[in-house]
N, C-alpha and C. Protein backbone atom coordinates (compact mmCIF):
# COMPACT_ATOMS: atom_id res chain seq x y z
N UNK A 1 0.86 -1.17 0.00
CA UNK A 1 0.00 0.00 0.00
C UNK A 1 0.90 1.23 0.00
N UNK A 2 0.81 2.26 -1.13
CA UNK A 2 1.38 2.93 -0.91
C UNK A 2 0.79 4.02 0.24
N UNK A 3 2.10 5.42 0.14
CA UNK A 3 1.37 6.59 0.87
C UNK A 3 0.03 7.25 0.57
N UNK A 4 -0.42 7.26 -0.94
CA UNK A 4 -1.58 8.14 -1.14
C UNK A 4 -2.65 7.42 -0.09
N UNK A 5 -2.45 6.05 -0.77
CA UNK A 5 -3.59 5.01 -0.74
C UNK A 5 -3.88 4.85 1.08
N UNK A 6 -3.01 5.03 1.81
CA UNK A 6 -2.82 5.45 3.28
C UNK A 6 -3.58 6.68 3.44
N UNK A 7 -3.23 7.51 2.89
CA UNK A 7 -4.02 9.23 3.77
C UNK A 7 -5.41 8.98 3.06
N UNK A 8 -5.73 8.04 2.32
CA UNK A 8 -6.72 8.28 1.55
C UNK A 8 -7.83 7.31 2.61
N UNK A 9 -7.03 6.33 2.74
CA UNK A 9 -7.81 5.49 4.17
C UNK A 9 -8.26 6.17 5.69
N UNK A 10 -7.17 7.02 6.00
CA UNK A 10 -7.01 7.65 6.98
C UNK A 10 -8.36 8.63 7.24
N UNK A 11 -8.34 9.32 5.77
CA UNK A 11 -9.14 10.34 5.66
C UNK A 11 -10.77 9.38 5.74
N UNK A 12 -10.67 8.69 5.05
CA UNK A 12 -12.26 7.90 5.31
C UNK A 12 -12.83 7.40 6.52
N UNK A 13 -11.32 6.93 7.13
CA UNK A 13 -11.71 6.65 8.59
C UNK A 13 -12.17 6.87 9.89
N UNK A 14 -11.35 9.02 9.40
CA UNK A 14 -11.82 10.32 10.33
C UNK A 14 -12.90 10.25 10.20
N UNK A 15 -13.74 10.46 9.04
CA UNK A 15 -15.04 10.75 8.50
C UNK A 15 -15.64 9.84 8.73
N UNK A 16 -15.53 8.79 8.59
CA UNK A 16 -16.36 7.72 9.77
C UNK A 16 -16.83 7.67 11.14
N UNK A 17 -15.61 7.86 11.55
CA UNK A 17 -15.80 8.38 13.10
C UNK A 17 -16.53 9.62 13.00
N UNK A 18 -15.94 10.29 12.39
CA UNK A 18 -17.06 12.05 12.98
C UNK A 18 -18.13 11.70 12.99
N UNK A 19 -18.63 10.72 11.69
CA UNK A 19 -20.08 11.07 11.33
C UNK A 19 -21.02 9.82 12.50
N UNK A 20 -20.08 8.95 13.07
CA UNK A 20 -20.62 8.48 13.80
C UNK A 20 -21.28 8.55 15.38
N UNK A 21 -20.21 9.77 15.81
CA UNK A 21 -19.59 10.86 16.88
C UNK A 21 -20.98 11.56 16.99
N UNK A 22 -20.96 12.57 15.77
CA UNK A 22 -22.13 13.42 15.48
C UNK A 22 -23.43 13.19 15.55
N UNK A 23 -23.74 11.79 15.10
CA UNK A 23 -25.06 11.05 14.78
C UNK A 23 -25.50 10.76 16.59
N UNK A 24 -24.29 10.87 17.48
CA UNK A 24 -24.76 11.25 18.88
C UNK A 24 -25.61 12.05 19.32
N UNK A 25 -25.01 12.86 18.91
CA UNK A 25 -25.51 14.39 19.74
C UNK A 25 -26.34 14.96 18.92
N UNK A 26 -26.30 14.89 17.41
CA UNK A 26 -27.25 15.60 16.57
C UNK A 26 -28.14 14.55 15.54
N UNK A 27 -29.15 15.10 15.38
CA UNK A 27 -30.27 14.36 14.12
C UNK A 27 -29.63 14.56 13.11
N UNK A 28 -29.44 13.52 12.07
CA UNK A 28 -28.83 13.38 10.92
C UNK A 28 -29.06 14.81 10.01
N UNK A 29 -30.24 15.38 9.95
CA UNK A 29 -30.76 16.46 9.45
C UNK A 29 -29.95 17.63 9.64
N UNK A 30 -29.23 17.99 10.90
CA UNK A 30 -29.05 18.68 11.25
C UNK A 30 -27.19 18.66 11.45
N UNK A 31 -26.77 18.03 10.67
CA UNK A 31 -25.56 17.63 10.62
C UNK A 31 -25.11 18.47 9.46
N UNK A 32 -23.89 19.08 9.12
CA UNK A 32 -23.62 20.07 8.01
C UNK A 32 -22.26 19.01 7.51
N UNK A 33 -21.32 19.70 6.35
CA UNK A 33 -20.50 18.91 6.18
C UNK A 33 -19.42 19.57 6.46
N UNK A 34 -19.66 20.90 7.09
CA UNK A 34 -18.70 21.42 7.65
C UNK A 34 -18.69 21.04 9.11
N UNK A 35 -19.52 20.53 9.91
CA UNK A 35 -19.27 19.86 10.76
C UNK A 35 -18.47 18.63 10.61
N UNK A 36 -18.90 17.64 9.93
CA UNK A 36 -18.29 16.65 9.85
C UNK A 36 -16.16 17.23 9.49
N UNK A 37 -16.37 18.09 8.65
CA UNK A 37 -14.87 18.29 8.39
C UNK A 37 -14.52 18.99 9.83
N UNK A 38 -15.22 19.83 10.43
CA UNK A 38 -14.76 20.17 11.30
C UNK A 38 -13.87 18.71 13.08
N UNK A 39 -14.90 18.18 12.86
CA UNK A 39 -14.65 16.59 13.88
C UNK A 39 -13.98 16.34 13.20
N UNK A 40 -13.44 15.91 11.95
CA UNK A 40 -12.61 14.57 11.55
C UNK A 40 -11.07 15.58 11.32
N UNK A 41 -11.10 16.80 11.06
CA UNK A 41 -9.95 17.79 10.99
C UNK A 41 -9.42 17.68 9.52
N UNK A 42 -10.44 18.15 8.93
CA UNK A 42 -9.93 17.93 7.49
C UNK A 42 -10.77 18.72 6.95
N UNK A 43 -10.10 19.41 5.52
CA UNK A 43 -11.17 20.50 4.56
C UNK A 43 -12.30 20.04 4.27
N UNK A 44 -13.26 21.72 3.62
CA UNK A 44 -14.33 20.84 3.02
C UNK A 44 -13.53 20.18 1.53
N UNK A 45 -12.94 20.67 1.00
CA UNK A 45 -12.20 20.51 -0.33
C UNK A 45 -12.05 18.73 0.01
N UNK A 46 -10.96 18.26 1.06
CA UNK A 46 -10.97 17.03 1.11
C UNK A 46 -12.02 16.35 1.09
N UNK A 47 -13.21 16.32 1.77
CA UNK A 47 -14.47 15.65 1.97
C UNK A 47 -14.95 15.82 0.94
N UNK A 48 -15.43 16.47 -0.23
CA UNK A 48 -15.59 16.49 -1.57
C UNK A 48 -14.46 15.56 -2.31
N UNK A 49 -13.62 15.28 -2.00
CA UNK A 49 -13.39 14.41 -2.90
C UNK A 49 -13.30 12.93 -2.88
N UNK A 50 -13.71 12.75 -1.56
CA UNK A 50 -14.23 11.44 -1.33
C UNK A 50 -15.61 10.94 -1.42
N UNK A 51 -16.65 12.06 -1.17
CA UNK A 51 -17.78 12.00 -1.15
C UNK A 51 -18.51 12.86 -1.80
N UNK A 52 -19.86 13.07 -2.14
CA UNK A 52 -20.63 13.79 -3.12
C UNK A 52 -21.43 15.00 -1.56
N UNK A 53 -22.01 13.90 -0.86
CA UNK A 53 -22.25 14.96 0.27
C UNK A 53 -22.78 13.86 1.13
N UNK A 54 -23.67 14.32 2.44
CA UNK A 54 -23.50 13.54 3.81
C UNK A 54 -24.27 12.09 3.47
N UNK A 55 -25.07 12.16 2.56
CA UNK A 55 -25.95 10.91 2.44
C UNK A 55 -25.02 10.25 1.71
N UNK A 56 -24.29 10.47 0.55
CA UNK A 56 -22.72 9.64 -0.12
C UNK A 56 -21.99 8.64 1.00
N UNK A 57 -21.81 9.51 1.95
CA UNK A 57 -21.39 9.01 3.12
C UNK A 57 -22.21 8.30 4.17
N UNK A 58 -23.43 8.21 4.43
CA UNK A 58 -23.86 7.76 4.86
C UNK A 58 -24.19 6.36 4.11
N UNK A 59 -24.31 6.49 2.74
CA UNK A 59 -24.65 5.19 2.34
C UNK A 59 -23.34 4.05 2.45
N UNK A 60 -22.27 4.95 2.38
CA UNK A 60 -21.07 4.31 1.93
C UNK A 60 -20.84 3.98 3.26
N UNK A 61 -21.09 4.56 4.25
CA UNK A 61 -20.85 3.60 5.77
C UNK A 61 -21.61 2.42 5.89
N UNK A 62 -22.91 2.93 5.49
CA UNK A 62 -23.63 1.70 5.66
C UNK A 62 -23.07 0.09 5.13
N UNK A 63 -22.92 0.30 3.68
CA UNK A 63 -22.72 -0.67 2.94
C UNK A 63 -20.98 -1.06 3.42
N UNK A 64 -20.03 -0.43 3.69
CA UNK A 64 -18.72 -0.77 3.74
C UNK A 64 -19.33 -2.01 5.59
N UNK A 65 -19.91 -1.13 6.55
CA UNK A 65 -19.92 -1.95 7.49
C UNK A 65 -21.19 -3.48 7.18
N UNK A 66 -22.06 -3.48 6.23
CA UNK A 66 -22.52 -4.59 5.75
C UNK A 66 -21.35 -5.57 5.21
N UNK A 67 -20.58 -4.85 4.52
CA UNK A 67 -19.60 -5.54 3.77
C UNK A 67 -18.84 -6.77 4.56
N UNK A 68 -18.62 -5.92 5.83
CA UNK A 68 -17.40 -6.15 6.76
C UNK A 68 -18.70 -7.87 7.51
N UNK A 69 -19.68 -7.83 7.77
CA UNK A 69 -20.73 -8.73 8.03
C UNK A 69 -20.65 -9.71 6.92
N UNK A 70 -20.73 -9.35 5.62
CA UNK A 70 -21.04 -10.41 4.87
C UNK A 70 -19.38 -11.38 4.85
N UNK A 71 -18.33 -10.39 4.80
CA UNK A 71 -17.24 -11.44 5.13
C UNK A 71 -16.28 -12.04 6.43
N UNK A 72 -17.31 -11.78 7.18
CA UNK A 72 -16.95 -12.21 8.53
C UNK A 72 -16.84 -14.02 8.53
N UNK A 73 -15.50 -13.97 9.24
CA UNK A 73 -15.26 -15.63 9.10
C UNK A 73 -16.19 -16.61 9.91
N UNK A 74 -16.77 -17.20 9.38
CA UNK A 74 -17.12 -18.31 10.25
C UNK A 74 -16.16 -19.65 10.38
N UNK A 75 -16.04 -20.02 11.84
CA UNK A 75 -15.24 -20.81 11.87
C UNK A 75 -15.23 -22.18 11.74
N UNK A 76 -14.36 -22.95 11.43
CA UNK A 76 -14.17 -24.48 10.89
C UNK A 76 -15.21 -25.24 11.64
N UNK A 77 -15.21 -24.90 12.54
CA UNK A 77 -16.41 -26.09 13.71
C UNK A 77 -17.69 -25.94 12.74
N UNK A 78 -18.31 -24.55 13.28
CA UNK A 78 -19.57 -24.10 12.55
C UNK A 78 -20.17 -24.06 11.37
N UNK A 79 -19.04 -24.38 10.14
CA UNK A 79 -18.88 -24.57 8.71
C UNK A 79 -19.97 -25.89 8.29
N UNK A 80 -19.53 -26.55 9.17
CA UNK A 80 -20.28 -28.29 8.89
C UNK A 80 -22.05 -28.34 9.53
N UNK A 81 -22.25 -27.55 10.40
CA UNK A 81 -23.44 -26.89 11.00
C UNK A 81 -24.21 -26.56 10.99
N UNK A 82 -25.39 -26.29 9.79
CA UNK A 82 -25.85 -25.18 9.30
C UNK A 82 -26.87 -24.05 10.93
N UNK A 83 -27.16 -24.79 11.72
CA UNK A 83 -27.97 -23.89 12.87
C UNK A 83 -26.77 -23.01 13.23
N UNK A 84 -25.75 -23.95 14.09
CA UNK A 84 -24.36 -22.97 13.85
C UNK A 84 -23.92 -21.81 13.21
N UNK A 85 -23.84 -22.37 12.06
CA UNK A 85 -23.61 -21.41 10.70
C UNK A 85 -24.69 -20.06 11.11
N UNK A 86 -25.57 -20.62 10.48
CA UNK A 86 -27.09 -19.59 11.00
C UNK A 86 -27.48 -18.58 12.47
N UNK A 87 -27.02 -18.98 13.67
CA UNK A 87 -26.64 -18.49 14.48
C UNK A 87 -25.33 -17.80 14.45
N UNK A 88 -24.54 -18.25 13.89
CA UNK A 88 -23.26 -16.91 14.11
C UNK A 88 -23.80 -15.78 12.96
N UNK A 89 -24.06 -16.00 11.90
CA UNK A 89 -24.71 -15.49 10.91
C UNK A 89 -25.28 -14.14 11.00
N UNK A 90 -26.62 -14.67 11.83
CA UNK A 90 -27.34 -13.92 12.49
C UNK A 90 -27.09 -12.63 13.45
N UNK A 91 -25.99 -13.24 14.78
CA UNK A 91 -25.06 -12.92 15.56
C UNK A 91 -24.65 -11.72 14.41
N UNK A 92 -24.05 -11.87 13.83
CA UNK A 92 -22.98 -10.97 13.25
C UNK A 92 -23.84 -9.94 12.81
N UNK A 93 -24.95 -10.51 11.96
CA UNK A 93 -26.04 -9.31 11.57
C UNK A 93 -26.53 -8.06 12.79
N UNK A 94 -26.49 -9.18 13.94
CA UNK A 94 -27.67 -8.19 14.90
C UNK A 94 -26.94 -7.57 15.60
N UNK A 95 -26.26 -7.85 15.62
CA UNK A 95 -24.26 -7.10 16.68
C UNK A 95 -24.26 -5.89 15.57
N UNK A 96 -23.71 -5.81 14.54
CA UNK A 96 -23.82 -4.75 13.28
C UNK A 96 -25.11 -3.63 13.62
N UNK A 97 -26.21 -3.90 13.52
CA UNK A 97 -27.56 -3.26 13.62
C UNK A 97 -27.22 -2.78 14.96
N UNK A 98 -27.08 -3.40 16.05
CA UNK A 98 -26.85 -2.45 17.43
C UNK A 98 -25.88 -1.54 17.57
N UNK A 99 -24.34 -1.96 16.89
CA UNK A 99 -23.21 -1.15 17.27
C UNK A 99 -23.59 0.07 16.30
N UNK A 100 -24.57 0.42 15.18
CA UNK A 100 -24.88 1.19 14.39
C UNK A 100 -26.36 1.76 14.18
N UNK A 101 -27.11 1.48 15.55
CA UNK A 101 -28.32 1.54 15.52
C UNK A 101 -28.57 3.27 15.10
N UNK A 102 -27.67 4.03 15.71
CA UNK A 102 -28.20 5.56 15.13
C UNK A 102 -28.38 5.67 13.58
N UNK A 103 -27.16 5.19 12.60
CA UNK A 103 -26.70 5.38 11.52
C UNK A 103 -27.93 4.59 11.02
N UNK A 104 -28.89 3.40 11.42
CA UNK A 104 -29.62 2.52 11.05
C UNK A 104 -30.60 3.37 11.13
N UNK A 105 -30.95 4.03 11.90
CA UNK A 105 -32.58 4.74 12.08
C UNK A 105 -31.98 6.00 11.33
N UNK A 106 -31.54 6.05 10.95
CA UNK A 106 -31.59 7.82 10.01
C UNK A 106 -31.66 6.98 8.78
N UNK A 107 -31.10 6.38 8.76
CA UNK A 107 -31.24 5.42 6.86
C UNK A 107 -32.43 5.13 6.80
N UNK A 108 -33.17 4.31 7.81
CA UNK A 108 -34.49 4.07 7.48
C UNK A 108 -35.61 5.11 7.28
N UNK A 109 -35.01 6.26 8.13
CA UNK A 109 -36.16 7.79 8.57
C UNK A 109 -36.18 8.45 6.96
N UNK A 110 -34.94 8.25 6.02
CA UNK A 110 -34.67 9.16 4.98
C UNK A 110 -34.34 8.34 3.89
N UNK A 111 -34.19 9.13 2.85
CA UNK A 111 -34.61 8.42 1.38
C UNK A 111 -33.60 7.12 1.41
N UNK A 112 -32.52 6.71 2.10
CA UNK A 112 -31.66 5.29 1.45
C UNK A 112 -32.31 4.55 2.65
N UNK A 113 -32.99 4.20 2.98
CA UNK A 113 -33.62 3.14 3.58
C UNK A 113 -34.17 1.93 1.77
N UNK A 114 -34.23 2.48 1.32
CA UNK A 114 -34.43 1.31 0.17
C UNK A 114 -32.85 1.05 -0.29
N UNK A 115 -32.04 1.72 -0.38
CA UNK A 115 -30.81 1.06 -0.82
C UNK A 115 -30.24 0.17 0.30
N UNK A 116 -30.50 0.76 1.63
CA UNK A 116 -29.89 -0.01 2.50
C UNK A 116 -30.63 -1.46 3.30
N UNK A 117 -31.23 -1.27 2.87
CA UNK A 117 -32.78 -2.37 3.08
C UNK A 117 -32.14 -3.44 2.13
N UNK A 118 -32.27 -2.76 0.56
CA UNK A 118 -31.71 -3.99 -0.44
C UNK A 118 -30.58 -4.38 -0.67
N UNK A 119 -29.41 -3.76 0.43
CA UNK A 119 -28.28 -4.58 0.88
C UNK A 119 -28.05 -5.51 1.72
N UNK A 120 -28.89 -5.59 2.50
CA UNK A 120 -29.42 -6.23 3.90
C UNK A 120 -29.75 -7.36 3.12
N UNK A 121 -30.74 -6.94 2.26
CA UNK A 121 -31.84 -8.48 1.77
C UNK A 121 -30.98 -9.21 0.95
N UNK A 122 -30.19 -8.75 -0.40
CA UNK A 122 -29.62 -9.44 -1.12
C UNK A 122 -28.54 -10.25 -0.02
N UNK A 123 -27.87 -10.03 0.73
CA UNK A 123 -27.34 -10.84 1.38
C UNK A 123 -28.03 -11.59 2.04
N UNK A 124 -28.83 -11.58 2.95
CA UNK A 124 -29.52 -12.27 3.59
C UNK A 124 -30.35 -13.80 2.28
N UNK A 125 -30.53 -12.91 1.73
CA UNK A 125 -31.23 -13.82 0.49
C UNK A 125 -29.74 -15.08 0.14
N UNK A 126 -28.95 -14.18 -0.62
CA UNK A 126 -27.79 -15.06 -0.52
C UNK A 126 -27.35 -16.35 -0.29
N UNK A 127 -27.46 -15.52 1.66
CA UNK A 127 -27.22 -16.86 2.54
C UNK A 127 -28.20 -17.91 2.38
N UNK A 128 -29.40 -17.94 2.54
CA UNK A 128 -30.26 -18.69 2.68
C UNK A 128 -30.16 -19.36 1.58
N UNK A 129 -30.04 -18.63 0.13
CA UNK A 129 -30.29 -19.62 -1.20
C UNK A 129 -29.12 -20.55 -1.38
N UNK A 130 -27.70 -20.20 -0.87
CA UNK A 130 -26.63 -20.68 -1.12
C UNK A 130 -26.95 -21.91 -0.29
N UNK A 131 -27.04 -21.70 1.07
CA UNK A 131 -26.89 -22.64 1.97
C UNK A 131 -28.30 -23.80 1.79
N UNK A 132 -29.12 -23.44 1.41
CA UNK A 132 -29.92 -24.33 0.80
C UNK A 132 -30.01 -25.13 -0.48
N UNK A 133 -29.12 -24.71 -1.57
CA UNK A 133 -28.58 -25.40 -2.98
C UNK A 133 -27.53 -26.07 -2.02
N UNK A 134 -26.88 -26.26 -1.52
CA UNK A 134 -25.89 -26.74 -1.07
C UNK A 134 -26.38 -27.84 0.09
N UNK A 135 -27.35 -28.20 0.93
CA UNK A 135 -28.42 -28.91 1.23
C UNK A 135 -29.34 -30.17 0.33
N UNK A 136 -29.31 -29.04 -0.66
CA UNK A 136 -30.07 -29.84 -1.98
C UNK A 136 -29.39 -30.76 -2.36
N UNK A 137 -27.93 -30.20 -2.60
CA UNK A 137 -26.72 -31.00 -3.46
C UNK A 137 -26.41 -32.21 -2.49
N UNK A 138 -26.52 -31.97 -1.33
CA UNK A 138 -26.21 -32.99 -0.91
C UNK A 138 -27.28 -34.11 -0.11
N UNK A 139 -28.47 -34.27 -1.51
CA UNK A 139 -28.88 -34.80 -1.19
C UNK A 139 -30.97 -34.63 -0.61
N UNK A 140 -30.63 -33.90 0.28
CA UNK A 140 -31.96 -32.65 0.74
C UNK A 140 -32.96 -32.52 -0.44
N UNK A 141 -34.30 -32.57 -0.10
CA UNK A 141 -35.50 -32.29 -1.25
C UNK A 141 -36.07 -30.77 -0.41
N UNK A 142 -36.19 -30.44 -1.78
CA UNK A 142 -36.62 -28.49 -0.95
C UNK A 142 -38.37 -29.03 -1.21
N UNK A 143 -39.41 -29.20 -0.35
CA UNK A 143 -40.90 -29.05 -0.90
C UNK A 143 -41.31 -27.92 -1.38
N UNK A 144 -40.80 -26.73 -1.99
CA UNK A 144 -41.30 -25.85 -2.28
C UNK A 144 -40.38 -24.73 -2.78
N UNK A 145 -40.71 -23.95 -3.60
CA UNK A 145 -39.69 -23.27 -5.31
C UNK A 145 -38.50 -22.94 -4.20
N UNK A 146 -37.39 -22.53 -4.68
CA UNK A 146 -36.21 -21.89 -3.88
C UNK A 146 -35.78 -20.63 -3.57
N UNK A 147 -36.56 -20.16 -4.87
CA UNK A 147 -36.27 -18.99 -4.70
C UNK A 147 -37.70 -17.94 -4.23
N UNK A 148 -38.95 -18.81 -4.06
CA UNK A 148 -39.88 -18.54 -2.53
C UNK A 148 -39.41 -17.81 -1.52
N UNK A 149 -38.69 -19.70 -1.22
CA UNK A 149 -38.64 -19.86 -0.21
C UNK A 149 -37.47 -18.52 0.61
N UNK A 150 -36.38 -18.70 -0.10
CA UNK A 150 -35.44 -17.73 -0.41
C UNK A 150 -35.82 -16.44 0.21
N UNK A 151 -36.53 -15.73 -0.74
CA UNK A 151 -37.20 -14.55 -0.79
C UNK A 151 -38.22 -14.49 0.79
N UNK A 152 -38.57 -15.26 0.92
CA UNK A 152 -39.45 -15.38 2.44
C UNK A 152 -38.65 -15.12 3.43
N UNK A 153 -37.63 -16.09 3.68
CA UNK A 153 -37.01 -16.18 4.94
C UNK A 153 -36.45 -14.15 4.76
N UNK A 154 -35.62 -14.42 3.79
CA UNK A 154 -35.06 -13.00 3.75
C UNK A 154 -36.07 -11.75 4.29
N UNK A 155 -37.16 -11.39 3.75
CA UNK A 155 -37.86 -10.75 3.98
C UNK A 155 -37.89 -10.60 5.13
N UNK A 156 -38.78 -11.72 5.58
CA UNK A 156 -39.20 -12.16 7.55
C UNK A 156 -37.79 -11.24 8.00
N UNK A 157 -36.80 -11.92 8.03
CA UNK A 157 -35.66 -11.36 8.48
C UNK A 157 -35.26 -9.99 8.78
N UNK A 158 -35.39 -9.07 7.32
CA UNK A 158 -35.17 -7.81 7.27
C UNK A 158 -36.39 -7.37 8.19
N UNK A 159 -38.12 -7.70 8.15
CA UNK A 159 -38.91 -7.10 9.07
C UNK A 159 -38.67 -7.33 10.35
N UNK A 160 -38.25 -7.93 10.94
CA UNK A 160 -37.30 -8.32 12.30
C UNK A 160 -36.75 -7.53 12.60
N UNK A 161 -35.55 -7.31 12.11
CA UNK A 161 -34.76 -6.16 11.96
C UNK A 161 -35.17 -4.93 12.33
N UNK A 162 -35.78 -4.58 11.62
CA UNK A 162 -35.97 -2.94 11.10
C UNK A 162 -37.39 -2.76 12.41
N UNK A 163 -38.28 -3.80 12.47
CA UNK A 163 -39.17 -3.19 14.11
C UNK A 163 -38.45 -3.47 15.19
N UNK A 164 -37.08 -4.45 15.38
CA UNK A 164 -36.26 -4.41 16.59
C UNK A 164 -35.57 -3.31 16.84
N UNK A 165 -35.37 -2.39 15.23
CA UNK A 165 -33.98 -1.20 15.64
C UNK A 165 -34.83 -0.31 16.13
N UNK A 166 -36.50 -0.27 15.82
CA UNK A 166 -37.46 1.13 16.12
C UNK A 166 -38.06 0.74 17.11
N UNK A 167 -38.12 -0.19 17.79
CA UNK A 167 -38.98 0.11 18.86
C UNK A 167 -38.76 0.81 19.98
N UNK A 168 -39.30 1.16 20.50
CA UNK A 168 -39.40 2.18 21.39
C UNK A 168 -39.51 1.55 22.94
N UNK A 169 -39.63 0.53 23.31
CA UNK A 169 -39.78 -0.21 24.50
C UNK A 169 -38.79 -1.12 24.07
N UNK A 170 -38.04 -1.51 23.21
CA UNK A 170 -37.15 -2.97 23.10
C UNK A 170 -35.71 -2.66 24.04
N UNK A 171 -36.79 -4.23 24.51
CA UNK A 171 -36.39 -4.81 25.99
C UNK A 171 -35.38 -5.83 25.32
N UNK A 172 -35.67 -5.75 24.42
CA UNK A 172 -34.85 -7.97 23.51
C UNK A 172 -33.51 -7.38 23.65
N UNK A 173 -32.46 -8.25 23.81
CA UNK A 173 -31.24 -8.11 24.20
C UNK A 173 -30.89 -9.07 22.31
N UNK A 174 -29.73 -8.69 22.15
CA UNK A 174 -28.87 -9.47 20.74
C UNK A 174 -29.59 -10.95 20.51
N UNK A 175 -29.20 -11.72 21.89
CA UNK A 175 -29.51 -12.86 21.90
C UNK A 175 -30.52 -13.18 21.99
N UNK A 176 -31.49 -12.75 22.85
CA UNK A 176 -33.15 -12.82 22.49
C UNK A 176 -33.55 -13.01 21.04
N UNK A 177 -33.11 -11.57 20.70
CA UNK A 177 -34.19 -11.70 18.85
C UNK A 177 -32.82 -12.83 18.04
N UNK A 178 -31.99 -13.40 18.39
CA UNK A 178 -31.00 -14.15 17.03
C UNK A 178 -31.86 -15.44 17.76
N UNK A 179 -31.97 -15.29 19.11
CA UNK A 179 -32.61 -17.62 18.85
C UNK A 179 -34.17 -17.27 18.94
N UNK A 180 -34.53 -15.98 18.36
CA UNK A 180 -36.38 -16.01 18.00
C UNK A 180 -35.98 -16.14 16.44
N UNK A 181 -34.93 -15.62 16.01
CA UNK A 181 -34.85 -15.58 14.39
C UNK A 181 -34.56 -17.07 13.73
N UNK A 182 -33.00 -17.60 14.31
CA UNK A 182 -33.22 -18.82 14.57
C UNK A 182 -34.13 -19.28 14.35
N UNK A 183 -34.65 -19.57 15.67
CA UNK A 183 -36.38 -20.59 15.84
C UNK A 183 -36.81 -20.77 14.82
N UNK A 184 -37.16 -19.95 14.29
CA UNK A 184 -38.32 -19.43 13.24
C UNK A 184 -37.67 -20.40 11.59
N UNK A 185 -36.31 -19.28 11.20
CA UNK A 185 -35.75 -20.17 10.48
C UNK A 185 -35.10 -21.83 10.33
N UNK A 186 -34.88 -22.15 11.25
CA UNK A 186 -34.69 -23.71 11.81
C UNK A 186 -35.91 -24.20 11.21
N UNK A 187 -36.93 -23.92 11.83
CA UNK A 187 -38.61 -24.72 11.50
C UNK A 187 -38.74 -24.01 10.33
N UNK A 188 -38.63 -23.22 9.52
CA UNK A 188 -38.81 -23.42 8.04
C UNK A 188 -37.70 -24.17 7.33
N UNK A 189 -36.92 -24.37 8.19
CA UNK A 189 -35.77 -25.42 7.22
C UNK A 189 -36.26 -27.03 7.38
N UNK A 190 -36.54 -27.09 8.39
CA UNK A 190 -37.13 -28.36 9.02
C UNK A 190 -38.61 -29.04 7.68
N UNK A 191 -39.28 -27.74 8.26
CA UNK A 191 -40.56 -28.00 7.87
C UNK A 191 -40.54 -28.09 6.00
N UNK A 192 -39.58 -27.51 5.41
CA UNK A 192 -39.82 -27.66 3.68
C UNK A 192 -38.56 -28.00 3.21
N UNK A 193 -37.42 -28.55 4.02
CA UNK A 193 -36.16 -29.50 3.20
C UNK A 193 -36.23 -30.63 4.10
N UNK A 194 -36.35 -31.58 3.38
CA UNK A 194 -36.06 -33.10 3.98
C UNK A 194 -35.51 -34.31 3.35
């Protein structure tokens, strides 16, 4: 890696933090981008050239920390597993959504709640279709189309999600809503591959 490719990280990383810093104390609305340059200690000139403006950045947090979820290792034990698998899975999803719950409710409150929704799902979808052709292959009869079924679980999932990050009384701790999500998915795996 060279030097550019360094200050160029550096600089994304400030701006990460600020905007995460900020999303404290202030409503996304009310966030300028001279604030943000102001927290991270950098021009507006610099922040323009990484980003278009605060929602650029907001999407691009979103999706870089999805990113960091979708390639999170699962380990050799859990590989052979699929509840395993599915539980760390999950885990990783709902850990993500909490450590980012501010950045999560302004995405959903404002217009990229559909981009960031259909990053959520295509992965989620993903998992489920992969790990179920791979079920199949070895053997497994799906009772019903795949890419349904697919599309179901995913869905269910993302609505999970998105009324756990808004509620306003949620009492559910990480582990609560991953072995209700679990549950749920287990008995549709149960109930239509055999």
């Amino acid at each position: 890696m060279n030097k550019q490719d360094l200050r160029v990280l550096k600089t994304q990383k400030a701006l990460m933090q600020a905007f995460t810093d900020l999303l404290k104390t202030k409503e996304f609305d009310r966030i300028t981008v001279q604030d943000l340059c102001d927290v991270a200690f950098i021009q507006r000139s610099t922040f323009y050239r990484h980003y278009n403006d605060k929602y650029h950045l907001l999407a691009s947090a979103t999706k870089t920390a999805l990113e960091h979820i979708k390639q999170a290792q699962i380990s050799e034990q859990h590989a052979q597993n699929h509840r395993l698998r599915l539980e760390q899975y999950i885990d990783n999803l709902l850990t993500f959504v909490c450590e980012n719950k501010a950045i999560i409710q302004h995405v959903i409150s404002h217009n990229l709640h559909d981009e960031v929704t259909t990053i959520i799902y295509k992965q989620v979808y993903q998992t489920v279709y992969q790990q179920t052709l791979a079920d199949m292959r070895a053997g497994k009869q799906l009772d019903i189309n795949l890419n349904i079924y697919s599309h179901f679980l995913a869905g269910g999932l993302i609505s999970i999600i998105i009324n756990w990050t808004y509620a306003s009384d949620n009492q559910q701790s990480v582990e609560s809503v991953k072995s209700n999500i679990v549950a749920l998915m287990d008995s549709a795996r149960k109930a239509h591959l055999k």
